[in-house]
C-alpha atoms as a PDB file:
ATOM      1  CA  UNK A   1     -30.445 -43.515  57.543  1.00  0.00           C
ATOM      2  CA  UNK A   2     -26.977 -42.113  58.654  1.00  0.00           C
ATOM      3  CA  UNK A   3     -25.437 -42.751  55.554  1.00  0.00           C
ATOM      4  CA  UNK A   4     -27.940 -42.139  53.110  1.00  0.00           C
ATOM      5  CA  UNK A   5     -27.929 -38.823  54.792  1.00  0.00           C
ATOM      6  CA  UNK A   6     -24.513 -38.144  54.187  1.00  0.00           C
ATOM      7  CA  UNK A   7     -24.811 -39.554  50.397  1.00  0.00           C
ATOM      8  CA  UNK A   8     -28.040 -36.932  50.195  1.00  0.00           C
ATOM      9  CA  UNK A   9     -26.256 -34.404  51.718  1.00  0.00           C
ATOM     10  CA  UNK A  10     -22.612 -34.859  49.366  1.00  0.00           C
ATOM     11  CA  UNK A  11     -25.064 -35.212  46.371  1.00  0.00           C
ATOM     12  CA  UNK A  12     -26.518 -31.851  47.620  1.00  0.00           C
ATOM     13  CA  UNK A  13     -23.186 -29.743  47.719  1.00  0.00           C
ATOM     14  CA  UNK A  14     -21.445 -31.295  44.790  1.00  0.00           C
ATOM     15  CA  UNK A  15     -24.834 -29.865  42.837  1.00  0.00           C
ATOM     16  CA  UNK A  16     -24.187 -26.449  44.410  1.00  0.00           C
ATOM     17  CA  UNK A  17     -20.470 -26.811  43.831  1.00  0.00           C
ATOM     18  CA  UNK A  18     -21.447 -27.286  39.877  1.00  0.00           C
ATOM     19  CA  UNK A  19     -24.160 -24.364  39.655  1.00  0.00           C
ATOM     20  CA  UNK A  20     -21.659 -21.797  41.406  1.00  0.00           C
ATOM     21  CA  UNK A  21     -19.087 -23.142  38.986  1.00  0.00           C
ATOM     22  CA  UNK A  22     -21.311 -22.336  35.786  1.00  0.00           C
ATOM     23  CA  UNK A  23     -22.419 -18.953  37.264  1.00  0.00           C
ATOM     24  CA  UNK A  24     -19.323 -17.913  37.497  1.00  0.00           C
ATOM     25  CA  UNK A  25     -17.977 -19.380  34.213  1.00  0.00           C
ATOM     26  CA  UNK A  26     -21.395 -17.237  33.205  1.00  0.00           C
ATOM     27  CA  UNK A  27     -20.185 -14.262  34.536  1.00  0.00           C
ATOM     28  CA  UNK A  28     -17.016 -14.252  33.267  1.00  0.00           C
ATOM     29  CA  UNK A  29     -18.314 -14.647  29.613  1.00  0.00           C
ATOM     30  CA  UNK A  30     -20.049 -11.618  30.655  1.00  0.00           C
ATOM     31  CA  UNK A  31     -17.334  -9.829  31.415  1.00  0.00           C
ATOM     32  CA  UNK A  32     -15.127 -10.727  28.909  1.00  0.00           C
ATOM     33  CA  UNK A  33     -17.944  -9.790  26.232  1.00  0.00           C
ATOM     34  CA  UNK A  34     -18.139  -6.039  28.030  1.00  0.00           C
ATOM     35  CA  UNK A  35     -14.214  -5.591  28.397  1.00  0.00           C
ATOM     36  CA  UNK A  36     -14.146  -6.612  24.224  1.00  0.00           C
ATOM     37  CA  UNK A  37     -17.250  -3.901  23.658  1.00  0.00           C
ATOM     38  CA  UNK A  38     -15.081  -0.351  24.261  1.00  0.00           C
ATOM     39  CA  UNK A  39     -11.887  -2.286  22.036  1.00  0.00           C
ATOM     40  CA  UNK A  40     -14.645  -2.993  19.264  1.00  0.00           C
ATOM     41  CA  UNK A  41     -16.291   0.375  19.293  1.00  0.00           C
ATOM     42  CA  UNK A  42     -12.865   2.377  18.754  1.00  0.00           C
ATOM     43  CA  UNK A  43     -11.993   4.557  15.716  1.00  0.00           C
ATOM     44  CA  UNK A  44      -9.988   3.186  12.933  1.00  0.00           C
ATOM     45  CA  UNK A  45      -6.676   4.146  12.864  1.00  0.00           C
ATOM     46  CA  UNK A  46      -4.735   6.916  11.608  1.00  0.00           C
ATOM     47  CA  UNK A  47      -3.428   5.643   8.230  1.00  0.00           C
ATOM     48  CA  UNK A  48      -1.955   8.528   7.098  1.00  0.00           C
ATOM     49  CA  UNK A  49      -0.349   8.248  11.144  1.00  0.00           C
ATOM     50  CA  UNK A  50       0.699   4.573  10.377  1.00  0.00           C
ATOM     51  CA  UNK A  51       2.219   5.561   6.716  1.00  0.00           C
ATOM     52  CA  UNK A  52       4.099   8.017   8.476  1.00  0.00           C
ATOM     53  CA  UNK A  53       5.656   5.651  11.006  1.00  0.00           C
ATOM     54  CA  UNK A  54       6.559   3.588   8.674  1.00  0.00           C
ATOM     55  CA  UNK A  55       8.531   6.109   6.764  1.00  0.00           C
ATOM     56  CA  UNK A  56      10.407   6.312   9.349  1.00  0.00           C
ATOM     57  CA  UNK A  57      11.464   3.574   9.823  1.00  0.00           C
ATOM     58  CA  UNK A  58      12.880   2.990   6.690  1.00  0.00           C
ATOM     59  CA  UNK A  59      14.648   6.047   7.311  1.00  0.00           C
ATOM     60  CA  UNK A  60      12.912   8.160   4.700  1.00  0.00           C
ATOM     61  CA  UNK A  61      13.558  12.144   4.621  1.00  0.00           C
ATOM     62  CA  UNK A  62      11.815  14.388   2.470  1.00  0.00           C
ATOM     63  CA  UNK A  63      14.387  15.485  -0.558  1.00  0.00           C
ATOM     64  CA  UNK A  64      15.884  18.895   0.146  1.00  0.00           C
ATOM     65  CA  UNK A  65      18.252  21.173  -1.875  1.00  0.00           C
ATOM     66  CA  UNK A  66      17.745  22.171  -5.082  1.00  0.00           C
ATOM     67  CA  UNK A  67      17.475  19.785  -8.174  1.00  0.00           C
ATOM     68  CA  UNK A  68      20.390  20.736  -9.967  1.00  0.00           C
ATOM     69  CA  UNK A  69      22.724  19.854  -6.153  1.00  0.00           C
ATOM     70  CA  UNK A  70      20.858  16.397  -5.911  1.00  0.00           C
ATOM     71  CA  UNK A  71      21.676  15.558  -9.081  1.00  0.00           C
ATOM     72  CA  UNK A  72      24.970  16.933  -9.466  1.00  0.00           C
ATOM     73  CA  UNK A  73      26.805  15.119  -5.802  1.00  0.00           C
ATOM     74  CA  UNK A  74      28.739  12.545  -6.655  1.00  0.00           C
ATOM     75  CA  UNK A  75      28.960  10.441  -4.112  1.00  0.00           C
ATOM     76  CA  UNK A  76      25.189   9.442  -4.317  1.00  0.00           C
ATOM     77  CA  UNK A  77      25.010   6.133  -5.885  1.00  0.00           C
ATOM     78  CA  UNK A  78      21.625   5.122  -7.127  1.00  0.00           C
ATOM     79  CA  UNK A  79      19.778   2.168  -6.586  1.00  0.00           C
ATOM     80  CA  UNK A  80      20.356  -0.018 -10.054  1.00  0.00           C
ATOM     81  CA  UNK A  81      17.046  -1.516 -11.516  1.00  0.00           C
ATOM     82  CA  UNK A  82      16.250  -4.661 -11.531  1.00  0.00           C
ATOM     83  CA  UNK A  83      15.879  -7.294 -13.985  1.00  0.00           C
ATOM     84  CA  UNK A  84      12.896  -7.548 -15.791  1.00  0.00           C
ATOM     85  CA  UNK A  85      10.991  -8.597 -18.842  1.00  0.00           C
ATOM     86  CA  UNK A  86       9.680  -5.475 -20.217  1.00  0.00           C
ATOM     87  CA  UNK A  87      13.216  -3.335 -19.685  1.00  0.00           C
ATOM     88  CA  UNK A  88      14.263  -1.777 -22.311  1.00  0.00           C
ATOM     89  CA  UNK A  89      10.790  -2.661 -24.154  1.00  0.00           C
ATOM     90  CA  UNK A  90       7.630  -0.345 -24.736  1.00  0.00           C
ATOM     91  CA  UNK A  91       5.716  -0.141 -21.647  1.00  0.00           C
ATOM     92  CA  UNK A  92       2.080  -1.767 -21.994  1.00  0.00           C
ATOM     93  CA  UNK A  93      -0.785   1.007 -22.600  1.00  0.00           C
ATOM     94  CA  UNK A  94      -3.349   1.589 -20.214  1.00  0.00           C
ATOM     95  CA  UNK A  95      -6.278   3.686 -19.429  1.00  0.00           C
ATOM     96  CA  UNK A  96      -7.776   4.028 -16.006  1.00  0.00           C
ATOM     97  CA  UNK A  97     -10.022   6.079 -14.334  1.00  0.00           C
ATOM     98  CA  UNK A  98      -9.108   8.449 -11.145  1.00  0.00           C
ATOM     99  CA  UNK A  99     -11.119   9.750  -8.416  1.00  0.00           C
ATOM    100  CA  UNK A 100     -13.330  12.287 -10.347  1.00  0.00           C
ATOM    101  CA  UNK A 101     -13.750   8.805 -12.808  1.00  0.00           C
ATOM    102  CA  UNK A 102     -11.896  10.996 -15.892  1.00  0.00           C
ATOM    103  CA  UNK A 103      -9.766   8.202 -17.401  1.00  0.00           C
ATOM    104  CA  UNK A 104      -6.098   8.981 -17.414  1.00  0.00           C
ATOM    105  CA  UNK A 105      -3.918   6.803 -20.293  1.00  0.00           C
ATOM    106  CA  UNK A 106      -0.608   6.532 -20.612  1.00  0.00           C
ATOM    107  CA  UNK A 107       0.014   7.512 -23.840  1.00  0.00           C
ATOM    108  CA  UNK A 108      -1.342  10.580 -22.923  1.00  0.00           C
ATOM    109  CA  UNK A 109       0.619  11.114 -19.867  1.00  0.00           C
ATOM    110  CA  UNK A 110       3.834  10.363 -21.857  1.00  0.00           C
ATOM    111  CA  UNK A 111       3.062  13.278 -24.180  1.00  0.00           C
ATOM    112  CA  UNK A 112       4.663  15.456 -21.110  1.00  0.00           C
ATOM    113  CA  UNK A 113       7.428  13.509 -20.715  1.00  0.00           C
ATOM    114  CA  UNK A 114       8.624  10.572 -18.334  1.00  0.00           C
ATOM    115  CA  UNK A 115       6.444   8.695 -16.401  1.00  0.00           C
ATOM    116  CA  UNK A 116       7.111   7.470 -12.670  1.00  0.00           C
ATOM    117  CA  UNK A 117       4.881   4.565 -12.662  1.00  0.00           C
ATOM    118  CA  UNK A 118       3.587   3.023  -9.077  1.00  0.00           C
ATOM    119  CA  UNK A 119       1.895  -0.460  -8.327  1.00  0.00           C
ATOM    120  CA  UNK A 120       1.203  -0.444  -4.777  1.00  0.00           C
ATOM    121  CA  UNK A 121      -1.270  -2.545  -2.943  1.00  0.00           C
ATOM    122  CA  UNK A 122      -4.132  -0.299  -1.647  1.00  0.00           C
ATOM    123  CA  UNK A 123      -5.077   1.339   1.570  1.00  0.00           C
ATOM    124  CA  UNK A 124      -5.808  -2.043   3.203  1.00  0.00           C
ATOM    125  CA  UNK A 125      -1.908  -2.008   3.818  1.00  0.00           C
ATOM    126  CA  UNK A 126      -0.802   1.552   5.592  1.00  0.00           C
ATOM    127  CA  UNK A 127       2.751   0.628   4.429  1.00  0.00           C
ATOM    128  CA  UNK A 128       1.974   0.250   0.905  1.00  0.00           C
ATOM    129  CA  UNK A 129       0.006   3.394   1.269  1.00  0.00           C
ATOM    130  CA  UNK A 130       3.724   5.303   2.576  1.00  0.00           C
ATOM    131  CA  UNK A 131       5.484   5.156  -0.903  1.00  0.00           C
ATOM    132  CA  UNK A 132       2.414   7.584  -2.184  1.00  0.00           C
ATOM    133  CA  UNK A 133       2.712   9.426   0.888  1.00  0.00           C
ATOM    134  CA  UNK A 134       6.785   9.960   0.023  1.00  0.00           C
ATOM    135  CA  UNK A 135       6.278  10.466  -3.550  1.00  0.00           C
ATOM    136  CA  UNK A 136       4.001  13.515  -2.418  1.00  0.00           C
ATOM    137  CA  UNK A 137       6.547  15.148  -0.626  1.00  0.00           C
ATOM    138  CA  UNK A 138       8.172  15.507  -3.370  1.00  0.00           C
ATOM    139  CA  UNK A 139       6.235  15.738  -6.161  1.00  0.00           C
ATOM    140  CA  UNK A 140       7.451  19.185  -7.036  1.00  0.00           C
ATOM    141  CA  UNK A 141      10.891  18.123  -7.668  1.00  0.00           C
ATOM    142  CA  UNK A 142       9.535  15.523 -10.094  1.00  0.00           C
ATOM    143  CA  UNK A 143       7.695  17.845 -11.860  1.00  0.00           C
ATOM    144  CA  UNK A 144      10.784  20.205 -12.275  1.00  0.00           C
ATOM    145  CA  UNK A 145      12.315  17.124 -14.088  1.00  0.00           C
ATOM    146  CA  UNK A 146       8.987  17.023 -16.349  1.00  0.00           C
ATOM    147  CA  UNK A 147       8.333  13.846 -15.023  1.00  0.00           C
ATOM    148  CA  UNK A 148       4.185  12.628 -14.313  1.00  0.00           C
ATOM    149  CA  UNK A 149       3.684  10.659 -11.224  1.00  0.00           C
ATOM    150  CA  UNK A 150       0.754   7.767 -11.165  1.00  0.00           C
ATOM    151  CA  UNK A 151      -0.260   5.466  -8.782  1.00  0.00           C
ATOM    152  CA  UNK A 152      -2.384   2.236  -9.499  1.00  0.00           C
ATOM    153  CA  UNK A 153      -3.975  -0.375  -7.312  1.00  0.00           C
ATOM    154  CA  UNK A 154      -7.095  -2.669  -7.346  1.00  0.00           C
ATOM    155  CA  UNK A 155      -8.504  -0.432  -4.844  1.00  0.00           C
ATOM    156  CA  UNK A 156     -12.386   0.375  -5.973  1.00  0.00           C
ATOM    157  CA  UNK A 157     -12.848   4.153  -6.998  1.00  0.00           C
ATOM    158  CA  UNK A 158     -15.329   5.064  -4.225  1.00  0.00           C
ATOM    159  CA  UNK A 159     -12.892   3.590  -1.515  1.00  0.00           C
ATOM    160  CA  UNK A 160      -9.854   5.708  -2.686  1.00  0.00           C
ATOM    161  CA  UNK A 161     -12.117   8.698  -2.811  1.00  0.00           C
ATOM    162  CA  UNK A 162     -13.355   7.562   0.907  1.00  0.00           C
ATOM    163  CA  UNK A 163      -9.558   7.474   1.944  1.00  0.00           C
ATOM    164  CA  UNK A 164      -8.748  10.344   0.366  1.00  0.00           C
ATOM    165  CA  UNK A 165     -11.617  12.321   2.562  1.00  0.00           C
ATOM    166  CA  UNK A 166      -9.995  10.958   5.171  1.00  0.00           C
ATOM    167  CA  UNK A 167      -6.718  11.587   4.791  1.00  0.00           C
ATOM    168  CA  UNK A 168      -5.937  14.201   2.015  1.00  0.00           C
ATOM    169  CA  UNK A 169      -5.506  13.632  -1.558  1.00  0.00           C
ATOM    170  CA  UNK A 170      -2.219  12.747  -3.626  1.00  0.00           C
ATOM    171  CA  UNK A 171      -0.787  15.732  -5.485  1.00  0.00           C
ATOM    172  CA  UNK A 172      -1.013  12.815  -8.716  1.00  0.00           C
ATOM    173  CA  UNK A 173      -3.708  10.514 -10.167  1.00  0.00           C
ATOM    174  CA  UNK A 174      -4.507   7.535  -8.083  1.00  0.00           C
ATOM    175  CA  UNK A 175      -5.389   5.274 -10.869  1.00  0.00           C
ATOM    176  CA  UNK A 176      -8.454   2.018  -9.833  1.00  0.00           C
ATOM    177  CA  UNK A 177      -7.423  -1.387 -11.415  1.00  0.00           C
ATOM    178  CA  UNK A 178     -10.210  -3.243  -9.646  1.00  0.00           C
ATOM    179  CA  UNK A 179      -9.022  -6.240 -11.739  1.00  0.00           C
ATOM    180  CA  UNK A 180      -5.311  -6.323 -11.460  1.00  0.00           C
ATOM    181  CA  UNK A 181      -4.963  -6.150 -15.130  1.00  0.00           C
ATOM    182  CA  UNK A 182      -2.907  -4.032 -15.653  1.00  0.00           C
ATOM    183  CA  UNK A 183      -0.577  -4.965 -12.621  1.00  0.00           C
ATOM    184  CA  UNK A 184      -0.114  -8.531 -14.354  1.00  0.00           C
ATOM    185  CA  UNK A 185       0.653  -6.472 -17.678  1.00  0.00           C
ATOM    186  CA  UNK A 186       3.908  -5.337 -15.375  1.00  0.00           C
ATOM    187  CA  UNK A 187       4.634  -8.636 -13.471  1.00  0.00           C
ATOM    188  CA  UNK A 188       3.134  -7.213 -10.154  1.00  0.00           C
ATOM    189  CA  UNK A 189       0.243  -9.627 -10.333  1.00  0.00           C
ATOM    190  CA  UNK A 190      -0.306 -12.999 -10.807  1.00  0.00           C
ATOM    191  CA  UNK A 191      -3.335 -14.810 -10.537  1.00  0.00           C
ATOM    192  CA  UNK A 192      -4.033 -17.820  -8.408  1.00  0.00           C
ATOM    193  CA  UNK A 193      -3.723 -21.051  -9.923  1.00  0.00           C
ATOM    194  CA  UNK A 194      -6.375 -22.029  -8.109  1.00  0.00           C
ATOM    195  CA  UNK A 195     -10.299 -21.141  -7.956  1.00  0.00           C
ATOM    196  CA  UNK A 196     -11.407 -19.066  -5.708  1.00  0.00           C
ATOM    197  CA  UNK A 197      -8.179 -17.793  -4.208  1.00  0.00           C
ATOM    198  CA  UNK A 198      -6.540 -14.566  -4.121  1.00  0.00           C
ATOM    199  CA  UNK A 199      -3.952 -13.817  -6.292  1.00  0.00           C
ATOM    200  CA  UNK A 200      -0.522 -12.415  -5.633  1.00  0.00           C
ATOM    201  CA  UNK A 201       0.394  -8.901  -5.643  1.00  0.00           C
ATOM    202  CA  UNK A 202       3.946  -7.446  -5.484  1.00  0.00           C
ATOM    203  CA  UNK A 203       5.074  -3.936  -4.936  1.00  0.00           C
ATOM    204  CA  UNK A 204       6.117  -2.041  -8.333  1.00  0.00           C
ATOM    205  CA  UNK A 205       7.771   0.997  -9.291  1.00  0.00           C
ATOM    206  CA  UNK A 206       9.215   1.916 -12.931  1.00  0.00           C
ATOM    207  CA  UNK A 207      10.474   4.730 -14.810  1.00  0.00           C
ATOM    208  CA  UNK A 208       9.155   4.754 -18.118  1.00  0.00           C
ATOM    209  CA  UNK A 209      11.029   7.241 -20.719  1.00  0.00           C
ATOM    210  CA  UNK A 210       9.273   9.641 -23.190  1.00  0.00           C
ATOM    211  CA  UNK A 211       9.003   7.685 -25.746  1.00  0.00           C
ATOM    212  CA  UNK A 212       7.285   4.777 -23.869  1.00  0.00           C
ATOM    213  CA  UNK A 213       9.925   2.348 -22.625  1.00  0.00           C
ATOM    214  CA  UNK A 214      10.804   0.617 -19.309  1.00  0.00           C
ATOM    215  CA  UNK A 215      14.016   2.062 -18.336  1.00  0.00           C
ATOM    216  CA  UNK A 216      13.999   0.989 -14.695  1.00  0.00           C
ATOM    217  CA  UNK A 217      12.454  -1.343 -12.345  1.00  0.00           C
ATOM    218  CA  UNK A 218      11.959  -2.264  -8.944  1.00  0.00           C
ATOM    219  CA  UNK A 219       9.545  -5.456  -7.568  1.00  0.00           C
ATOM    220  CA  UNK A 220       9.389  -6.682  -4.241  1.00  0.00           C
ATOM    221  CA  UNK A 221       7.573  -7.369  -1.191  1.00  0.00           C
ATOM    222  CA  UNK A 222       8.054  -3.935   0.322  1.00  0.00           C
ATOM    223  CA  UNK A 223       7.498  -0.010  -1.542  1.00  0.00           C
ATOM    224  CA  UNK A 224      10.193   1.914  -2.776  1.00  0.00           C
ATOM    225  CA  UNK A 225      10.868   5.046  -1.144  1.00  0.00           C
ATOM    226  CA  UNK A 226      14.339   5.610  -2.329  1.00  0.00           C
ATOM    227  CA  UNK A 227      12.682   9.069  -4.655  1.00  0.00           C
ATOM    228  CA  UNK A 228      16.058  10.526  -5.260  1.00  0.00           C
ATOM    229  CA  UNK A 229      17.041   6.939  -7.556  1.00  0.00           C
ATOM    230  CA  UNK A 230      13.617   7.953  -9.378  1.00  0.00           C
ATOM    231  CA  UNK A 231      14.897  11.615 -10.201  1.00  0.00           C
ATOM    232  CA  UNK A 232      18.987  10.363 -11.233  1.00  0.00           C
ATOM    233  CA  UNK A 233      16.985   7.381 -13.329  1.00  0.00           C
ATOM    234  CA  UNK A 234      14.459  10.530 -14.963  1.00  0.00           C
ATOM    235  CA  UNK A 235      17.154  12.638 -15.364  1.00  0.00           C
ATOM    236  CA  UNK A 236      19.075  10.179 -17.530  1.00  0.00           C
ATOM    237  CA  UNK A 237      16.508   9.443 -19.865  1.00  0.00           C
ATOM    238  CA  UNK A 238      16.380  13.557 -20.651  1.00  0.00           C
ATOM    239  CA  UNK A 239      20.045  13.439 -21.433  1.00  0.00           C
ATOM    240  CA  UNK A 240      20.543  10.609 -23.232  1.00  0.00           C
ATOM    241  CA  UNK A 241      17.421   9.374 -25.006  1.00  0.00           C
END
């Protein structure tokens, strides 16, 4: 009787042993679910906050002076374009609709002179989002140069209008491409090779002259922000072309 008592009992506080165990594993789920609730019930962030920061850190300063001193120093050396296949070739036409959906073309844009052309990758990604915020800074120096500013991504209409609620609208059209089209038309797109996936965006920037050809070009993983290159690049095609 002894030691089936003892088994009994051993039986008895091992199954106590295992119910504390899965109350407190219990509990802890429990806890871990409420500490997660006030994380998951937080605002979104800032964007135009996180665009910002990320100006600067790639150093980025809003252009100051007049236009006639930035473009006359010197020793500023501007950022040569890169190669591509449509330099020096007329830039593809396009027509997309803005925020108020008015379409805005190219061909009409052109008709007031250069165009500074930007493929960026939509307000998913606050540092894609930073180049528009630096080209608006200093938007009024591009416009002494005659130049027209527009911004494209795949980016739906209503959710750049959402954004732009927000945060504050561009001083320039922010151009919906829900397709990419006309990013693969400039080699900042390519579609996936296989069904289903996502394609592959790049950053894109070019300068297109009056009379409708890529005169520089820059493609890469990160935006360009460098907006005194854009205004020595404009400025040559007014002098020379």
């Amino acid at each position: 009787m002894t030691l089936q008592n003892n088994t009994s009992r051993r039986w008895i506080l091992l199954a106590a042993g295992l119910g504390l165990m899965a109350g407190g594993i219990v509990m802890g789920l429990r806890s871990s679910l409420k500490q997660k609730q006030p994380t998951e019930a937080l605002p979104p962030e800032d964007l135009a906050r996180a665009a910002a920061n990320d100006l600067d850190r790639r150093n980025y300063r809003p252009l100051s002076g007049t236009l006639e001193a930035l473009l006359a120093d010197a020793s500023y050396k501007s950022i040569p374009t890169q190669a591509h296949p449509l330099l020096g070739l007329a830039a593809p036409e396009f027509s997309l609709s803005q925020t108020d959906n008015t379409p805005i073309s190219l061909a009409e844009s052109l008709k007031k002179g250069p165009v500074v052309l930007v493929f960026y990758y939509g307000y998913h990604c606050d540092h894609c989002v930073s180049q528009l915020f630096a080209l608006n800074k200093d938007i009024e120096i591009f416009r002494s140069l005659g130049a027209t500013v527009l911004a494209i991504s795949g980016d739906p209409i209503e959710e750049t209008r959402e954004r732009f609620r927000m945060y504050g609208a561009f001083d320039f059209p922010v151009l919906s491409d829900p397709s990419n089209t006309v990013a693969a038309k400039y080699g900042t797109y390519a579609p996936s090779v296989k069904a289903g996936e996502d394609g592959n965006l790049m950053h894109g920037t070019f300068v297109i002259d009056k009379n409708g050809h890529v005169v520089w070009a820059n493609r890469g993983d990160g935006p360009f922000t460098e907006n005194r290159t854009l205004l020595v690049e404009i400025k040559k095609t007014t002098t020379t072309r």
